[in-house]
Every structure is written in C-alpha cells, then in structure tokens.
Protein backbone atom coordinates (compact mmCIF):
# COMPACT_ATOMS: atom_id res chain seq x y z
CA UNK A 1 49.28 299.40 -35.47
CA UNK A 2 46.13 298.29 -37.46
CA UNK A 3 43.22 296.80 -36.26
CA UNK A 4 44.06 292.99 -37.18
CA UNK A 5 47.33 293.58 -35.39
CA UNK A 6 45.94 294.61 -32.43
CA UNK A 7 43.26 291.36 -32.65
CA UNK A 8 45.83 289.10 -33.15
CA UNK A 9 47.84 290.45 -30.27
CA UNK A 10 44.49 290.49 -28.28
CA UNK A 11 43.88 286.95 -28.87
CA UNK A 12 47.65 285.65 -28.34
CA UNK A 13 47.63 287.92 -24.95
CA UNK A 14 43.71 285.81 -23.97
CA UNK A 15 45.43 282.13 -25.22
CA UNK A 16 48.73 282.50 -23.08
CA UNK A 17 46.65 283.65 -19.89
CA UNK A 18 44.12 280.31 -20.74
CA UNK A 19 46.89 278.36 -21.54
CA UNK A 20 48.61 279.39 -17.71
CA UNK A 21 45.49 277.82 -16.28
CA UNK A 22 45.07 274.55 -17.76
CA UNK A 23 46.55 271.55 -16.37
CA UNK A 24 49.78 270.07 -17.77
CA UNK A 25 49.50 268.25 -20.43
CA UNK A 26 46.42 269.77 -22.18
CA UNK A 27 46.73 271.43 -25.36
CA UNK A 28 44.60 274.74 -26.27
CA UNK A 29 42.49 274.48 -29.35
CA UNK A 30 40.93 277.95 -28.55
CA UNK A 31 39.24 280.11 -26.14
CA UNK A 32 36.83 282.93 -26.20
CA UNK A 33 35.13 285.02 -23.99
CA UNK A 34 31.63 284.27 -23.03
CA UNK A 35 28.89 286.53 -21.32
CA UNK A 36 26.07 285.36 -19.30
CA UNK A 37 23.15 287.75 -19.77
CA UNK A 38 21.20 289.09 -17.04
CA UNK A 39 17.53 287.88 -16.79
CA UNK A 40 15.07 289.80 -19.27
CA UNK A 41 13.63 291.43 -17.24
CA UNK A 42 16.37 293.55 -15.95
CA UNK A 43 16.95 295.94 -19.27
CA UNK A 44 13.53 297.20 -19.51
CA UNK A 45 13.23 297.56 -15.86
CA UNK A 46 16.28 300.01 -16.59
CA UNK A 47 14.66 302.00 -19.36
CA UNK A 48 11.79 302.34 -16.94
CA UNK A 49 14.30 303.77 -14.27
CA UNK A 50 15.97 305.81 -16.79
CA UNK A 51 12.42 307.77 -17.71
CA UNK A 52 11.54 307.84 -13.96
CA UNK A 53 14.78 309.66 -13.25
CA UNK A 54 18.14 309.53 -13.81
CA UNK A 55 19.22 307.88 -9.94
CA UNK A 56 16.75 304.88 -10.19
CA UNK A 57 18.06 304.30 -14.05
CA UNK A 58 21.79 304.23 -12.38
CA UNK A 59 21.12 301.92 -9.65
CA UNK A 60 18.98 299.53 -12.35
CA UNK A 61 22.26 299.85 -14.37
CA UNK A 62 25.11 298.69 -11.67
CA UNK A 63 22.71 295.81 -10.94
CA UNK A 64 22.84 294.64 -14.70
CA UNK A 65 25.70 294.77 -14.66
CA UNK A 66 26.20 292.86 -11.59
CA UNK A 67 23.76 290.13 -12.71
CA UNK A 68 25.90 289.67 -15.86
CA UNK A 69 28.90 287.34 -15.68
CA UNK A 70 31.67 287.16 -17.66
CA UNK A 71 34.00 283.96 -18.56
CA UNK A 72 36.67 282.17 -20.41
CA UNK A 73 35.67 279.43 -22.55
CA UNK A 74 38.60 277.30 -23.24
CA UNK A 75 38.60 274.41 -25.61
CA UNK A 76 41.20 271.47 -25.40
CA UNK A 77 41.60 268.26 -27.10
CA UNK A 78 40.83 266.24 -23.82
CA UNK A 79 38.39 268.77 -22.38
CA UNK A 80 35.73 272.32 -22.64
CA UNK A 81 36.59 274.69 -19.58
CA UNK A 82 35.38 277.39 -18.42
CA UNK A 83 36.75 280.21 -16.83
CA UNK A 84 36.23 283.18 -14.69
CA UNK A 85 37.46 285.84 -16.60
CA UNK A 86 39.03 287.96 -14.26
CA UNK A 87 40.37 284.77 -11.74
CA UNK A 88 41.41 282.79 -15.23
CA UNK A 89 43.17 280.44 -12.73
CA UNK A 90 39.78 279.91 -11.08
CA UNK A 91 37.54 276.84 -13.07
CA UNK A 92 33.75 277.38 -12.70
CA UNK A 93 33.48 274.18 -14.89
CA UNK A 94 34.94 271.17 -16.92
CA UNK A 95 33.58 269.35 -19.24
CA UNK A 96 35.04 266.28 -21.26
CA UNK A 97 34.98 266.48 -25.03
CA UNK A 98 31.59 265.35 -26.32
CA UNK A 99 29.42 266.34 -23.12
CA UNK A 100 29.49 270.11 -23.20
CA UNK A 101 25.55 270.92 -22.15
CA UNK A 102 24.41 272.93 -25.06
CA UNK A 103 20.82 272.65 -25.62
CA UNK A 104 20.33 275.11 -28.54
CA UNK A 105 22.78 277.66 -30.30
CA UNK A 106 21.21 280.88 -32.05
CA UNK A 107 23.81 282.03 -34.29
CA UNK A 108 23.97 285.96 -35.44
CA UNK A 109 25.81 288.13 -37.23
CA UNK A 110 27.98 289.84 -34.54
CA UNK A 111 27.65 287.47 -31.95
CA UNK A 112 26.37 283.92 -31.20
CA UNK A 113 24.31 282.55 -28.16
CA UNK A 114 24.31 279.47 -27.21
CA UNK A 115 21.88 277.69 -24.15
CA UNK A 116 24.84 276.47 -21.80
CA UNK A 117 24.10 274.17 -18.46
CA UNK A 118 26.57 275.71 -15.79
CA UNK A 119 26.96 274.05 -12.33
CA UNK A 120 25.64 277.24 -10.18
CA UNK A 121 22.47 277.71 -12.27
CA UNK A 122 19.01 275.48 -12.37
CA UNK A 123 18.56 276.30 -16.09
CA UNK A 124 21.04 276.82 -18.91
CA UNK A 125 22.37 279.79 -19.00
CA UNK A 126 21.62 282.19 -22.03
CA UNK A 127 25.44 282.77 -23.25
CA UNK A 128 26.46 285.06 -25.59
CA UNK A 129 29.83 284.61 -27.40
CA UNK A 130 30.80 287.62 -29.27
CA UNK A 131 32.69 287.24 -32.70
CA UNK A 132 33.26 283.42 -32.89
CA UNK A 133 34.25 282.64 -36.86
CA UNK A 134 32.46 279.72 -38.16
CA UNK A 135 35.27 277.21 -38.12
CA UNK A 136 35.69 277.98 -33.91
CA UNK A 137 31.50 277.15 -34.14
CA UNK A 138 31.55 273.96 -35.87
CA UNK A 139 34.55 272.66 -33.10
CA UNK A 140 32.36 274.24 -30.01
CA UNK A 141 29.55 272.33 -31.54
CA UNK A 142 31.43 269.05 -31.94
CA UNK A 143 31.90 269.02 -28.54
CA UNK A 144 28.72 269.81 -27.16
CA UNK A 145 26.14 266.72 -25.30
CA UNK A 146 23.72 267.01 -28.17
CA UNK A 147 24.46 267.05 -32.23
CA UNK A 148 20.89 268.53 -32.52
CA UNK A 149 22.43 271.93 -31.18
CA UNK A 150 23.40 272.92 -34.83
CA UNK A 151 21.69 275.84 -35.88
C-alpha cells in the first residue's frame, strides 16, 4: 500500500466518522483536523525542565500536552463545525456559513494557522491546521466573519 493510498483511506475513514455526527440533512464539503496550541510559554518552560533534569522536563511535557487540544473541523454547505476529536459526536461549536471567527490566517508550508474565536476561550485561539491544500483554504476562508483574513 503506498503512501497516497493510505491518505486517501485516512481521509475517507476522518469524512465518514464527521459525516456520522452531523445532523441530517447537511452535506460534508470537508473536514480536517485542527490543533489548539498550548500558550508560549509552555515549550520553553519544557526545555528549561529538560536541562534541569530529566523528571521536571517530563512533567512540563504531559502538561503540554494536556494544554493542547485537538478537534475536527467540519465544513458543510449550511454550516462550519467543530469537533472534539476523540468524542466526534460531541460539538464544541457551530458556526453558519459566512460567520466563522477568523481574525488572521498565517499560512506555511507544512501547516497553516489560523486565529479562531472558540466559545470556551476569551481570545482566539492560535489553531494550527496541518496539511490543508490551497483549494480546502480558499473555501475555509470563504466562510470565515471577515474577508480581510486572506493571507
């Protein structure tokens, strides 16, 4: 099995578990996984921890990677949703078409982050969407609160 085969089998497995959670009726355009980072601070604090020893560099570690979230992002002609990844069935948020709170995108070879406004958090959220092609971009964009987003 090549590489492509198993992205494409990857993606179809991620669609049909989105797809399981969104109301009747709605129609998947396409979902991605989305990371929230942890605040900056954290990952130098951990490099600190790491030269202090290796037991304060461990617990540093488990708590970023506590304080970063993961989640579905799942686009649909009526509708942005998002997910938690591991509850896909659970919505942390919905947002109609044309009002998804992105106040600026930063795009990037590998991956692209984008400022995202989520209910449980004061300020947007720093959100890092790993290998989104161009085309998935410009329709996250066109759905987003704000057409000055564009990078």
């Amino acid at each position: 099995m090549g590489m492509q085969e198993m992205k494409e089998r990857a993606k179809a497995n991620l669609d049909a578990r989105v797809a399981a959670a969104l109301p009747p009726g709605e129609q998947l355009q396409f979902a991605v996984q989305i990371r929230v980072k942890a605040p900056a601070w954290v990952f130098p604090a951990m490099l600190v921890g790491l030269l202090l020893g290796v037991v304060p560099g461990l617990i540093l570690a488990v708590v970023y990677n506590k304080m970063t979230k993961h989640y579905l992002l799942a686009l649909t002609s009526t509708s942005v949703y998002v997910l938690k990844i591991f509850k896909p069935r659970e919505v942390v948020a919905v947002y109609p078409v044309g009002s998804l709170p992105i106040s600026r995108v930063e795009p990037g070879r590998l991956t692209t982050t984008v400022h995202l406004a989520l209910p449980d958090r004061p300020t947007p959220a720093r959100v890092v969407i790993p290998q989104l092609d161009q085309s998935d971009l410009d329709r996250l964009l066109a759905a987003s609160a704000t057409s000055s987003a564009s990078a």
